[in-house]
Protein backbone atom coordinates (compact mmCIF):
# COMPACT_ATOMS: atom_id res chain seq x y z
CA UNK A 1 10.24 5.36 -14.85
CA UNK A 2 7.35 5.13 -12.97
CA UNK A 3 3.97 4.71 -15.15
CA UNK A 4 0.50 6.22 -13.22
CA UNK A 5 -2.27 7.44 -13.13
CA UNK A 6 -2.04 10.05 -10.43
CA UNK A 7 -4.58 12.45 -11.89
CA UNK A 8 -7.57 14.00 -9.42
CA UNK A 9 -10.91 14.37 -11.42
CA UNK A 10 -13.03 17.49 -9.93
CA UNK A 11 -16.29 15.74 -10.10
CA UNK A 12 -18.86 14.69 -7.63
CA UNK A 13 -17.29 11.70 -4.99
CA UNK A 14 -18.09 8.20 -5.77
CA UNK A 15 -19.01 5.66 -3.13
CA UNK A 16 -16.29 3.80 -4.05
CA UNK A 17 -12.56 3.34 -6.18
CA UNK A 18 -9.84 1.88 -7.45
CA UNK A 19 -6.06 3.29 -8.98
CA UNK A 20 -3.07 0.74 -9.91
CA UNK A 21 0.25 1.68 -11.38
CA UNK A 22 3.86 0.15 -11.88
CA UNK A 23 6.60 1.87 -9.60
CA UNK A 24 10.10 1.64 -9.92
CA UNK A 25 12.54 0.33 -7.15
CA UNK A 26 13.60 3.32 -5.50
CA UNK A 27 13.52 4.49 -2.49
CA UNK A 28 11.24 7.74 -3.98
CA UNK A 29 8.42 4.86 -4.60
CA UNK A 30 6.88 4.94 -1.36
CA UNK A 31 6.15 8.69 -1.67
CA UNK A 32 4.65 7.94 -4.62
CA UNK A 33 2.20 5.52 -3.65
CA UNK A 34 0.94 7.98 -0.59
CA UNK A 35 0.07 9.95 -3.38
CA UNK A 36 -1.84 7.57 -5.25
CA UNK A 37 -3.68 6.53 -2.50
CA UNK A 38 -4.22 10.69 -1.07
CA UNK A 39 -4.99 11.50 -4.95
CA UNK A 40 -7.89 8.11 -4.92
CA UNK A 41 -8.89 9.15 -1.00
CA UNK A 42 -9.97 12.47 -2.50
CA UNK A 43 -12.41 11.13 -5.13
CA UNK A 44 -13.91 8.66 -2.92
CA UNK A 45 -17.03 10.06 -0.44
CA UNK A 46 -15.82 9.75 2.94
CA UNK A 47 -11.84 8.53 1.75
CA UNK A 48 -10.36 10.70 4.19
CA UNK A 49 -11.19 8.14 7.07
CA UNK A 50 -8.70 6.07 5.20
CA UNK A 51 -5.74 8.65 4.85
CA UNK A 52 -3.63 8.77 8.00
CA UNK A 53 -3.62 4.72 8.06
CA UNK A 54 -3.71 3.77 4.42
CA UNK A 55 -0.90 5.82 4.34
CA UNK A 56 1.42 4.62 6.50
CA UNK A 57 0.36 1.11 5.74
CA UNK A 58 1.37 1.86 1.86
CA UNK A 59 4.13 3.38 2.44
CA UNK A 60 5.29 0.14 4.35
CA UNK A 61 4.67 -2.37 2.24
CA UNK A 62 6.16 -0.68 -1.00
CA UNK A 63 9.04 0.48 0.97
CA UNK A 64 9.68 -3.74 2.01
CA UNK A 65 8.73 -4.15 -1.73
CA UNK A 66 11.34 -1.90 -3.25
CA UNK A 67 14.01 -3.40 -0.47
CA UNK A 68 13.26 -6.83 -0.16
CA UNK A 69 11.24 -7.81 -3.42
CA UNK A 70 12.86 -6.98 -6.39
CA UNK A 71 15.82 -6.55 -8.29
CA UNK A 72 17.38 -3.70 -9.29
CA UNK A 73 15.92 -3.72 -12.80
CA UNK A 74 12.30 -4.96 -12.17
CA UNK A 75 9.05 -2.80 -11.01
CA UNK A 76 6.81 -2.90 -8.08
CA UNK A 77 2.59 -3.07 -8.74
CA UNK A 78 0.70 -1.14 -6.58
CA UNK A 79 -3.06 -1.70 -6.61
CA UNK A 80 -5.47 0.15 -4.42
CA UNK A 81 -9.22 -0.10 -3.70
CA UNK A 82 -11.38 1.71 -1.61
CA UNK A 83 -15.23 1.79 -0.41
CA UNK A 84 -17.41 2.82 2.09
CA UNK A 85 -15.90 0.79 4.81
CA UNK A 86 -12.41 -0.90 3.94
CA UNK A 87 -9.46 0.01 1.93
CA UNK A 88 -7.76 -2.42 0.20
CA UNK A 89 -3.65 -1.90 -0.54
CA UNK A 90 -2.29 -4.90 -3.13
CA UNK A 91 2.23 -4.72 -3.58
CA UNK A 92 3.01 -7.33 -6.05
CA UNK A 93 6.95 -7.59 -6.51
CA UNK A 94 9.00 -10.18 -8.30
CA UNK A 95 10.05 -12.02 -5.11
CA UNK A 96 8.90 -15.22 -3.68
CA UNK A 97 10.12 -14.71 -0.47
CA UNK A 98 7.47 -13.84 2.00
CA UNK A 99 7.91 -11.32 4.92
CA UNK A 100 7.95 -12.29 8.65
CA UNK A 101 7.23 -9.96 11.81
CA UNK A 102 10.01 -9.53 13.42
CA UNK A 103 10.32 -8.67 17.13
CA UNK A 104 10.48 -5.58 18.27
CA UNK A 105 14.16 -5.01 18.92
CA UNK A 106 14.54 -1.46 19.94
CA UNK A 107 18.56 -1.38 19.17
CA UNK A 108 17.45 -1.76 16.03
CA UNK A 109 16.77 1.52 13.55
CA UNK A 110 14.70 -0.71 11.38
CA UNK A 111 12.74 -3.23 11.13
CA UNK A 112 9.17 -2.54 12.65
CA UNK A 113 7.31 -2.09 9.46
CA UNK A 114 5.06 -5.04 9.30
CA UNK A 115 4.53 -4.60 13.00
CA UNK A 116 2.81 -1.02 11.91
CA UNK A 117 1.00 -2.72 8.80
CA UNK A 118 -0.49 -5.69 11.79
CA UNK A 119 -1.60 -2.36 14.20
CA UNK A 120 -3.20 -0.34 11.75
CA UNK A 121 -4.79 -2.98 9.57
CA UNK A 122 -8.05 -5.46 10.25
CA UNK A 123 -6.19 -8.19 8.88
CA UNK A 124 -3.21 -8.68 6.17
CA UNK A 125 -1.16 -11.54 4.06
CA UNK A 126 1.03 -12.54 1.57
CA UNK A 127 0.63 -14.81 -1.19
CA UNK A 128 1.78 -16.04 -5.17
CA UNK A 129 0.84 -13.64 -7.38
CA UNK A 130 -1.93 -14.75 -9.59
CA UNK A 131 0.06 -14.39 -12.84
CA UNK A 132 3.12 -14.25 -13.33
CA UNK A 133 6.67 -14.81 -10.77
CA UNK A 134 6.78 -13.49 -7.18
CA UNK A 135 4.08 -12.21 -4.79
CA UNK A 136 1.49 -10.00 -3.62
CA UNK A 137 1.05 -8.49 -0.10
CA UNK A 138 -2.06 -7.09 0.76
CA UNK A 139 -3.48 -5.63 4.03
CA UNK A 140 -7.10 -4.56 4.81
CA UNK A 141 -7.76 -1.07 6.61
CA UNK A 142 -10.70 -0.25 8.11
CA UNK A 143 -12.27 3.57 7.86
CA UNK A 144 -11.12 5.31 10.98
CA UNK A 145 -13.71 6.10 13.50
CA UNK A 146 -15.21 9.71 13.59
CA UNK A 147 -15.32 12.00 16.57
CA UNK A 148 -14.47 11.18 20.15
């Protein structure tokens, strides 16, 4: 069910970019939005600085999406954007109820995804979503630095 645009134009990289697409709630979604995101990363000069991060960070915040966010019958938006210094990862779902850090309890086999998203990004919230019911999610990553 899931709509996108996960197509990878052989042309020259642009400085900068931007994909979106609906994704349904399963648990296949994250996948897909790593390959968004690897499939924008490889039109954009210089995306692969954002790849190991971006994805991880993605994959986190559709997976809480796809958990936590919706019901079984509604979609998740993912909306990326990506420049010369910062990617930007939107996940709108259908729920108002906002995520929370949790501890790090290491009984636990879950539950350290939004510690991950706070690590690897420069900064990231949660707020309504401009239009429409439920929320948006959004974290900031910074390019990785080159070299050693």
């Amino acid at each position: 069910m899931a709509v996108s645009r996960i197509e990878l134009n052989e042309r020259t990289p642009a400085p900068a970019g931007e994909d979106e697409c609906w994704l349904p709630r399963s648990p296949k979604s994250p996948g897909f939005a790593r390959k968004l995101l690897d499939n924008l990363l490889a039109r954009v000069e210089g995306g692969e600085r954002f790849a190991e991060a971006g994805e991880l960070v993605a994959s986190e915040l559709v997976a809480n999406a796809v958990r936590h966010g919706t019901r079984r019958d509604q979609l998740v938006w993912v909306h990326l954007d990506v420049d010369e210094v910062r990617l930007r990862i939107e996940v709108h779902d259908a729920s108002s109820t906002y995520p929370v850090v949790q501890g790090l309890d290491l009984e636990q086999e879950s539950g350290r995804g939004l510690l991950l998203v706070e690590e690897l990004s420069e900064r990231w919230g949660c707020g309504p979503r401009p239009v429409g019911i439920g929320k948006v999610v959004w974290a900031v990553v910074p390019a990785a630095r080159g070299g050693c």
